[in-house]
Protein backbone atom coordinates (compact mmCIF):
# COMPACT_ATOMS: atom_id res chain seq x y z
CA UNK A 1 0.00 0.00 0.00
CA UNK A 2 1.30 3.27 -0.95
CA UNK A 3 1.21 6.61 0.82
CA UNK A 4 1.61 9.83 0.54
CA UNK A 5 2.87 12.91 3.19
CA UNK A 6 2.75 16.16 2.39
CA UNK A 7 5.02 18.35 4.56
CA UNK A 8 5.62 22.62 4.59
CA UNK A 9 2.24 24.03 4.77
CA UNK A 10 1.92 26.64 7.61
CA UNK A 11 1.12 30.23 7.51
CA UNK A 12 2.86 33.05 5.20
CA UNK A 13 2.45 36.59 4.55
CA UNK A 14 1.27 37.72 1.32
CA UNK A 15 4.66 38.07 -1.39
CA UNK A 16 6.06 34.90 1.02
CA UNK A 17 7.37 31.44 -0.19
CA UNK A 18 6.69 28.40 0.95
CA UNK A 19 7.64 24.56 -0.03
CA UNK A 20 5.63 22.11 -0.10
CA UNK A 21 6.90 18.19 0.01
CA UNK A 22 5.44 14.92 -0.67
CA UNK A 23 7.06 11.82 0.42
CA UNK A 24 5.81 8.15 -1.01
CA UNK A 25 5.87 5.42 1.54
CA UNK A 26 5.12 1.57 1.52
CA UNK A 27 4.90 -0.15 -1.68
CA UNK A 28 6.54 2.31 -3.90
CA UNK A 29 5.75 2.00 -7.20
CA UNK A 30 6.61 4.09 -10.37
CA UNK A 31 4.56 6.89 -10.92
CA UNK A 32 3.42 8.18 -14.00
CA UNK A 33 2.62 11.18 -12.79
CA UNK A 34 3.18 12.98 -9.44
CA UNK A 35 1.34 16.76 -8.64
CA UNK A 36 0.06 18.93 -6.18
CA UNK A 37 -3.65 19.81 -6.06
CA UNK A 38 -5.75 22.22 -3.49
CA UNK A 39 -9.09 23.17 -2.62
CA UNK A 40 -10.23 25.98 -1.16
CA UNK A 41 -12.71 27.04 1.25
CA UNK A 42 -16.34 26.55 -0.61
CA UNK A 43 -14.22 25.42 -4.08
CA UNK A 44 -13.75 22.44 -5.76
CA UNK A 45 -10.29 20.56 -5.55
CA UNK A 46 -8.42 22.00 -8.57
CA UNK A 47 -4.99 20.81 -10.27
CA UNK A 48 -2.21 23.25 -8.72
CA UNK A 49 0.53 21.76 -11.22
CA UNK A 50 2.09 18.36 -12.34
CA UNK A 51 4.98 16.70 -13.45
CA UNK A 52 5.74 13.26 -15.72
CA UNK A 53 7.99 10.52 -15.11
CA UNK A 54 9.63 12.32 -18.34
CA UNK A 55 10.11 15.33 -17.25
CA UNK A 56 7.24 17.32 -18.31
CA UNK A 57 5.23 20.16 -16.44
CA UNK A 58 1.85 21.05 -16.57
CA UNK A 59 1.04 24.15 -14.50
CA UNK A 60 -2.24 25.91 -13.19
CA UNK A 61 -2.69 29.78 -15.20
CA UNK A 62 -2.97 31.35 -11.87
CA UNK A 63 0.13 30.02 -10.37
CA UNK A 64 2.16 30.22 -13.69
CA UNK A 65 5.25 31.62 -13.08
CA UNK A 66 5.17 31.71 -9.00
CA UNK A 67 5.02 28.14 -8.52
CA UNK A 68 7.65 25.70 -9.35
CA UNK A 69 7.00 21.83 -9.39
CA UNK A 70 10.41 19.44 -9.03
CA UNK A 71 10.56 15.50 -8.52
CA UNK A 72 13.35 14.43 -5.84
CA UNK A 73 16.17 12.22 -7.07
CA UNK A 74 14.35 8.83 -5.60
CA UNK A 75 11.52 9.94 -8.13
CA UNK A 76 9.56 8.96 -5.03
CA UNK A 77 9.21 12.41 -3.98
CA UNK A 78 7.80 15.95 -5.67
CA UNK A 79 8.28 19.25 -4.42
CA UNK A 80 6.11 22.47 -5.02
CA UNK A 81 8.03 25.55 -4.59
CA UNK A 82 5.68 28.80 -4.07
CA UNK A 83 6.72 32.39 -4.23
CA UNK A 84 4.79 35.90 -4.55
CA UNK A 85 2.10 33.97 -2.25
CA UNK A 86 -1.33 35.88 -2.42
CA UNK A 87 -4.13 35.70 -0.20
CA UNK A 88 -5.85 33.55 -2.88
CA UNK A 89 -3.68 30.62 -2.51
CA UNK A 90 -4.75 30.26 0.91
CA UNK A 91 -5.94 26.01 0.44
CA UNK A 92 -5.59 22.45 1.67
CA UNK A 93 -2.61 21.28 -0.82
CA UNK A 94 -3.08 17.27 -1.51
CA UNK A 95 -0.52 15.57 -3.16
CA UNK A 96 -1.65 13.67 -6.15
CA UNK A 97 0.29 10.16 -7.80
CA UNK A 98 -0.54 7.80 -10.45
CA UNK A 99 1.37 5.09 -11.25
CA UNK A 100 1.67 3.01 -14.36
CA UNK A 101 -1.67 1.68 -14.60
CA UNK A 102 -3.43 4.81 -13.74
CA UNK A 103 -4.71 4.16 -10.47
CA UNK A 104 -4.38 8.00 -8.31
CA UNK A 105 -3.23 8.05 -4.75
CA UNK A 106 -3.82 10.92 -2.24
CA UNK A 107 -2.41 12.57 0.44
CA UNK A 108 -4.26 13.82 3.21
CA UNK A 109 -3.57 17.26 2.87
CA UNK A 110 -1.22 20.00 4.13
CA UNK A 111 -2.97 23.87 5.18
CA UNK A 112 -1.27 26.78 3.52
CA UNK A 113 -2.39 29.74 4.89
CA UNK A 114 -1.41 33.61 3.04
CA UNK A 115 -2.82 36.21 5.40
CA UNK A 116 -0.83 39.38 7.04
C-alpha cells in the first residue's frame, strides 16, 4: 500500500514562499505522474501543477510563473516551490500520484495559509 505525506504548509504573509513536500511510503511503485492539487474554502479541488515521469510540467494559469513543481532524485518524492504567495492561494494542498496503470493516490492534505 502506498502513501503519501505532504510536509511545509503553515502560515505566510502575502509576497512569502513556501515549499511544499510529498514523500511516497510503503509499496513504492513508479509513478506516471506525481502533482500537487488544493481546494479551497467553498471550491472544488483543482490541479495546482504536475509533473511526468519524463520530465514534463503542466502548470495551473494562476500560479504560472510563482510556482515551481520538481521530482526528488528517488523519483519517489515531488516538491512544489511557491513564491509571490497571495491571499488567494490560501488552500488544503493534496498531493496527487498515479502510477503506471493509472490508479491515483492521495495525500491527506497539508494547510497553507497567506494572510498578514
Amino acid at each position: 500500500q502506498v502513501q503519501l505525506v505532504e510536509s511545509g504548509g503553515g502560515l505566510v504573509q502575502p509576497g512569502g514562499s513556501l515549499t511544499l513536500s510529498c514523500v511516497a511510503s510503503g509499496s513504492i511503485v513508479s509513478f506516471y505522474e506525481m502533482g500537487w492539487y488544493r481546494q479551497a474554502p467553498g471550491k472544488e479541488r483543482e490541479l495546482v501543477a504536475s509533473v511526468f515521469s519524463r520530465g514534463g510540467t503542466n502548470y495551473a494559469d494562476s500560479v504560472k510563473g510563482r510556482f515551481t513543481i520538481s521530482r526528488g532524485n528517488t523519483k519517489n518524492t515531488v516538491y512544489l516551490q511557491m513564491n509571490s504567495l497571495k491571499p488567494e492561494d490560501t488552500a488544503v494542498f493534496y498531493c496527487h500520484a498515479k502510477d503506471n496503470t493509472y490508479f491515483n493516490y492521495w495525500g491527506k492534505g497539508t494547510l497553507v495559509t497567506v494572510s498578514s
